[in-house]
Protein backbone atom coordinates (compact mmCIF):
# COMPACT_ATOMS: atom_id res chain seq x y z
CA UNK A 1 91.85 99.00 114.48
CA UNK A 2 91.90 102.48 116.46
CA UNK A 3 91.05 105.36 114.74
CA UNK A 4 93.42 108.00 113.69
CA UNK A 5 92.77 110.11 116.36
CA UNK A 6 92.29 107.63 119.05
CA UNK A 7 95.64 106.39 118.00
CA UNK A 8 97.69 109.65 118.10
CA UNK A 9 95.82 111.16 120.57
CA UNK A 10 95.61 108.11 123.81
CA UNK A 11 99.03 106.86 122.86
CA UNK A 12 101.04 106.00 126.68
CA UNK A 13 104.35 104.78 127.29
CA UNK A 14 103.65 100.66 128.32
CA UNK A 15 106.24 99.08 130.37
CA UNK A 16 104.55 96.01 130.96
CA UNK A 17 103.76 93.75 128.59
CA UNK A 18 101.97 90.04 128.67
CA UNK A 19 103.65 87.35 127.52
CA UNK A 20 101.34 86.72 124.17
CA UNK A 21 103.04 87.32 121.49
CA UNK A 22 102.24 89.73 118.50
CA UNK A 23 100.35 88.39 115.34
CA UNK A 24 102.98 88.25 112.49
CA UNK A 25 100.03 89.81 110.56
CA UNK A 26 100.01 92.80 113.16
CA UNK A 27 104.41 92.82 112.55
CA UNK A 28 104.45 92.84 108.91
CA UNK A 29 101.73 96.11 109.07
CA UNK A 30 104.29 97.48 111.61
CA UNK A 31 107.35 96.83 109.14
CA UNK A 32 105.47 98.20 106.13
CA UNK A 33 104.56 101.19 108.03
CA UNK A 34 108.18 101.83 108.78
CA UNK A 35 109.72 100.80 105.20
CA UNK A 36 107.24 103.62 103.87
CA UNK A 37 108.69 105.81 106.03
CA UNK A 38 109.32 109.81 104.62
CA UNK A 39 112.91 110.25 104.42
CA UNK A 40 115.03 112.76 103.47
CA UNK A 41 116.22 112.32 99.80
CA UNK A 42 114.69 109.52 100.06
CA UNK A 43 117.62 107.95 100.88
CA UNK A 44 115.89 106.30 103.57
CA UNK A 45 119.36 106.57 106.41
CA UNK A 46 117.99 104.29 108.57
CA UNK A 47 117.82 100.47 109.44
CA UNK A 48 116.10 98.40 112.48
CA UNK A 49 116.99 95.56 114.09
CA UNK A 50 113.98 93.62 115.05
CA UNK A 51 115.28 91.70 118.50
CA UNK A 52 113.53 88.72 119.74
CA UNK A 53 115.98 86.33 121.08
CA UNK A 54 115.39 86.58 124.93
CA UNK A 55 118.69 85.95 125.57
CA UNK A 56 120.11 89.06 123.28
CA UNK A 57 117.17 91.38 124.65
CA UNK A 58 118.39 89.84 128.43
CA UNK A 59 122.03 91.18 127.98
CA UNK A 60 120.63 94.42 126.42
CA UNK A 61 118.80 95.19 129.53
CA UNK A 62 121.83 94.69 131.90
CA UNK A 63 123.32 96.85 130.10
CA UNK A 64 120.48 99.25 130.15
CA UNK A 65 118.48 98.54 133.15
CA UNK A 66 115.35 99.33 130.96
CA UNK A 67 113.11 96.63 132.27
CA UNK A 68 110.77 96.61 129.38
CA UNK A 69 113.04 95.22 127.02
CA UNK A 70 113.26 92.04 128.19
CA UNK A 71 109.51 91.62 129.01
CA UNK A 72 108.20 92.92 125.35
CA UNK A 73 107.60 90.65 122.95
CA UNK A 74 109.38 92.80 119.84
CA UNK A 75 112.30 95.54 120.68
CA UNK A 76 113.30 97.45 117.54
CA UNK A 77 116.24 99.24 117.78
CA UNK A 78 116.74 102.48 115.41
CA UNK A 79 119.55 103.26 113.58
CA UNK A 80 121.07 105.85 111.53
CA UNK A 81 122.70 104.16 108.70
CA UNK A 82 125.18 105.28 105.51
CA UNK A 83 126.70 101.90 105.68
CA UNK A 84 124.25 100.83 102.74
CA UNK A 85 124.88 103.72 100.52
CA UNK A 86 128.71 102.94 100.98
CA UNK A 87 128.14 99.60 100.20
CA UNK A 88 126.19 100.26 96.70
CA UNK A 89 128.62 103.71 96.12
CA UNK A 90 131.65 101.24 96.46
CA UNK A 91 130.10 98.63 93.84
CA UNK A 92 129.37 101.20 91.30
CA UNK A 93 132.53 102.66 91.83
CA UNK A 94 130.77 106.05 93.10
CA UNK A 95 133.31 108.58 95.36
CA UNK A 96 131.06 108.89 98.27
CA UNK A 97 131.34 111.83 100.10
CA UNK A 98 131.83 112.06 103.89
CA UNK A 99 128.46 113.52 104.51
CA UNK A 100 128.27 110.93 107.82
CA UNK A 101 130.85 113.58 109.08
CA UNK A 102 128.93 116.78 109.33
CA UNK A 103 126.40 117.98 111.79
CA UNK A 104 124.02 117.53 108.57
CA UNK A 105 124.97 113.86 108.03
CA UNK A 106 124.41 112.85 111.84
CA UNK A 107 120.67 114.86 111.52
CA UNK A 108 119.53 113.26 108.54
CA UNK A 109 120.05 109.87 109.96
CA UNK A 110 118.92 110.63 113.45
CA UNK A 111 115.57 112.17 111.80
CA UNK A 112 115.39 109.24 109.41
CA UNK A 113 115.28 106.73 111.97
CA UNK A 114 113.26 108.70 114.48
CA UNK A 115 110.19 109.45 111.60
CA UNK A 116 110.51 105.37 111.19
CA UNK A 117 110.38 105.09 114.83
CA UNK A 118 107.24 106.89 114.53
CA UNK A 119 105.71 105.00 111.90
CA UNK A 120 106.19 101.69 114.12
CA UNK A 121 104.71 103.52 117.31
CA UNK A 122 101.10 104.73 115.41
CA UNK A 123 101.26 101.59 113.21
CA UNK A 124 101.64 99.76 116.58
CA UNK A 125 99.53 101.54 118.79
CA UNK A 126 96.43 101.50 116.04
CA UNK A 127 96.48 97.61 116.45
CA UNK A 128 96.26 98.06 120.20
CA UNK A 129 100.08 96.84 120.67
CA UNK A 130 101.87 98.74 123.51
CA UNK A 131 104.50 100.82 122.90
CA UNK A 132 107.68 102.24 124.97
CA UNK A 133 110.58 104.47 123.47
CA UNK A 134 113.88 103.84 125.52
CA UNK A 135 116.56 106.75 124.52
CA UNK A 136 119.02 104.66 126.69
CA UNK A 137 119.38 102.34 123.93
CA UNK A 138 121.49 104.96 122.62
CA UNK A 139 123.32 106.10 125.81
CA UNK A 140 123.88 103.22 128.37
CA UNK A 141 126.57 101.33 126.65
CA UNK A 142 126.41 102.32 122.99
CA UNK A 143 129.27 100.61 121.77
CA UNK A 144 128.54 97.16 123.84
CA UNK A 145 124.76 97.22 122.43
CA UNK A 146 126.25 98.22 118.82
CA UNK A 147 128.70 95.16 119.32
CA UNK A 148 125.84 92.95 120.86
CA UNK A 149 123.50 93.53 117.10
CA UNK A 150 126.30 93.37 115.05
CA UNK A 151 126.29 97.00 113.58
CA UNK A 152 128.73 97.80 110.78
CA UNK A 153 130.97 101.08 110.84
CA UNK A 154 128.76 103.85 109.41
CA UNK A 155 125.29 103.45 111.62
CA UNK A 156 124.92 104.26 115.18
CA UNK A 157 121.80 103.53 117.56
CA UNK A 158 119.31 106.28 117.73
CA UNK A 159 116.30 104.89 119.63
CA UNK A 160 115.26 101.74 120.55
CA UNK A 161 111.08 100.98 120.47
CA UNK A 162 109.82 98.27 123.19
CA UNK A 163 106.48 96.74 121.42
CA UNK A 164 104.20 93.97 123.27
CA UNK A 165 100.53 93.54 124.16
CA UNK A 166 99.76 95.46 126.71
CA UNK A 167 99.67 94.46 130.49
CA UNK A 168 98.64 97.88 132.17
CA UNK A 169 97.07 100.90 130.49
CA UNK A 170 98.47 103.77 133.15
CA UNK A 171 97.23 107.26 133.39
CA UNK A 172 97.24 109.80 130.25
CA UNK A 173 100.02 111.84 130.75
CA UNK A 174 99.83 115.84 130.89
CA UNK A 175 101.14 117.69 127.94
CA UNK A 176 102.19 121.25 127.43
CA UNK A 177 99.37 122.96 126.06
CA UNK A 178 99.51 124.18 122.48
CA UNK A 179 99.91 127.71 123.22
CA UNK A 180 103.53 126.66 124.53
CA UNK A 181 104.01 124.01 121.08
CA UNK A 182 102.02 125.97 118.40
CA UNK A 183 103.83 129.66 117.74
CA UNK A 184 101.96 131.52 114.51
CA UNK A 185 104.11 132.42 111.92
CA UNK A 186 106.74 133.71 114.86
CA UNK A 187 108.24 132.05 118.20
CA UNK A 188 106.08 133.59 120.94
CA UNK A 189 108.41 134.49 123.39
CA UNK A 190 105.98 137.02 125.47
CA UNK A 191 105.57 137.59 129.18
CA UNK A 192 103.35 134.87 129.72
CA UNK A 193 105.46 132.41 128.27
CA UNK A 194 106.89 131.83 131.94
CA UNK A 195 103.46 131.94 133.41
CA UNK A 196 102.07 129.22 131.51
CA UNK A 197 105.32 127.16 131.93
CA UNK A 198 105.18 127.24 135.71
CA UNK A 199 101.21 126.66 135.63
CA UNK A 200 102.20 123.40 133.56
CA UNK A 201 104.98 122.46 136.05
CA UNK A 202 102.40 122.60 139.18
CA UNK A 203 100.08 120.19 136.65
CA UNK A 204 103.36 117.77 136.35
CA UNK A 205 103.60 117.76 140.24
CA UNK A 206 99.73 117.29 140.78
CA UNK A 207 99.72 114.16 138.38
CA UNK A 208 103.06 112.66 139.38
CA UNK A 209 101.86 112.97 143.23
CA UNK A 210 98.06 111.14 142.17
CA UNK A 211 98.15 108.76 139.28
CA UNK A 212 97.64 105.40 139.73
CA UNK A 213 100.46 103.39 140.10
CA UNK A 214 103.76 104.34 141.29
CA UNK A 215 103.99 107.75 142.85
CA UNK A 216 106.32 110.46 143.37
CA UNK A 217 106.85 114.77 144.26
CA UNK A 218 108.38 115.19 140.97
CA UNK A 219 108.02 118.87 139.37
CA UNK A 220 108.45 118.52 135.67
CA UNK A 221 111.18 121.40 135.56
CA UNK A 222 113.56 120.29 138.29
CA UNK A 223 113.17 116.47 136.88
CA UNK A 224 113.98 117.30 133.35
CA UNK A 225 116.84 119.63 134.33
CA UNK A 226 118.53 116.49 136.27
CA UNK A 227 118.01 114.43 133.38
CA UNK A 228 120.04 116.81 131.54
CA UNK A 229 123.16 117.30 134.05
CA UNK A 230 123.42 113.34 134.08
CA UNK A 231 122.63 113.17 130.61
CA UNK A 232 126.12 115.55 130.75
CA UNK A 233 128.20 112.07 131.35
CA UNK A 234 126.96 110.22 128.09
CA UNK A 235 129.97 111.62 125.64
CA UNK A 236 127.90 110.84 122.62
CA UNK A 237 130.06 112.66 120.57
CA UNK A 238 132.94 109.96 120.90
CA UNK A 239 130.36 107.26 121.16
CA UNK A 240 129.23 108.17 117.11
CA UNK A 241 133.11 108.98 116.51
CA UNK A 242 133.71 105.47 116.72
CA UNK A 243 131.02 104.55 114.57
CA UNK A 244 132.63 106.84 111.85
CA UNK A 245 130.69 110.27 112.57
CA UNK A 246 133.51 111.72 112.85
CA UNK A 247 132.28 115.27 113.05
CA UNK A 248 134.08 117.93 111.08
CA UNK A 249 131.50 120.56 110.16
């Protein structure tokens, strides 16, 4: 097992996977790490479907395009979920509020299942399992994938987690450096903020144009800004309307 350190700190996204599968051994540390999950209340707002069937994680990649789920061995999809408190609240005869209905409600799943996603990644990751976290779970088709695991009303798809032994171990990936994460006590919005933020852009374009592997002249500004205008199509606010997020406040 990897160290702490070695753990958080060489974690890369894998997209190719080999086809041995995972130890069950390895997958019941992974689902312990995730049931003992912090939540908030503990309340614990969040399920995950574990898919394996090929041909289940085969229609969820045509309707993603992600090609790593249908080559990993595991892909755990996260979900916010207030369909089990319902479910209990109703049998006790409890008036449940509509707390899946404010901007609150939506968070504290979404953080819920994204800590949990977390747990499975390190928990993963310290076994030497690769990981990969596909937000397009949640985007592509989010009411043909909820239909495809059989999700109830009251839980919508936050993240899905691609898990398999790895089959490539790419380049370490530049991060912001922590004067731009870590602020003391105050945001530090000073006049080198910019500086440093276009010095970590031209360290973007220099590994994107020189890692091994699949190359490209992508900036890290201009790429992320064009994930966000398409990311303007995805109309996730009716997508978790129908799940019964109907936001109100």
């Amino acid at each position: 097992m990897k160290t702490v350190k070695d753990t958080l700190l060489e974690r890369r996204s894998i997209r190719r996977y080999e086809r041995e599968p995972i130890p069950q051994d390895t997958m019941n540390f992974i689902y312990e790490a995730i049931r003992n999950t912090p939540t908030s209340y503990n309340g614990q707002q969040f399920s995950v479907i574990d898919v394996t069937d090929q041909t289940l994680k085969e229609k969820i990649y045509e309707l993603t395009q992600q090609k790593q789920i249908k080559t990993c061995n595991h892909f755990l999809v996260f979900c916010a979920d207030f369909h089990k408190i319902r479910v209990i609240s109703d049998a006790k005869s409890i008036t449940m509020p509509e707390f899946q209905k404010t901007l609150d409600g939506i968070l504290v799943g979404s953080i819920d299942a994204s800590l949990a996603m977390m747990s499975a990644l390190t928990a993963a990751e310290s076994e030497g399992i690769g990981t990969c976290c596909i937000g397009y779970t949640r985007t592509a088709a989010p009411e043909a994938v909820s239909r495809l695991l059989g999700l109830p009303q009251d839980t919508f798809i936050v993240c899905g987690l691609a898990i398999g032994v790895p089959r490539e171990m790419p380049d370490l990936k530049p991060k912001q450096p922590l004067s731009l994460i870590i602020h003391s006590n105050t945001y530090n919005n000073d006049d080198n903020l910019c500086d440093e933020l276009l010095e970590y852009d031209k360290e973007i374009s220099v590994y994107n144009a020189s890692r091994s592997g699949t190359k490209s002249d992508n900036d890290w500004a201009s790429h992320i800004v064009d994930y966000y205008r398409m990311a303007m199509s995805y109309q996730m606010l009716a997508a978790v309307r129908r799940r019964g997020f109907d936001v109100e406040s």
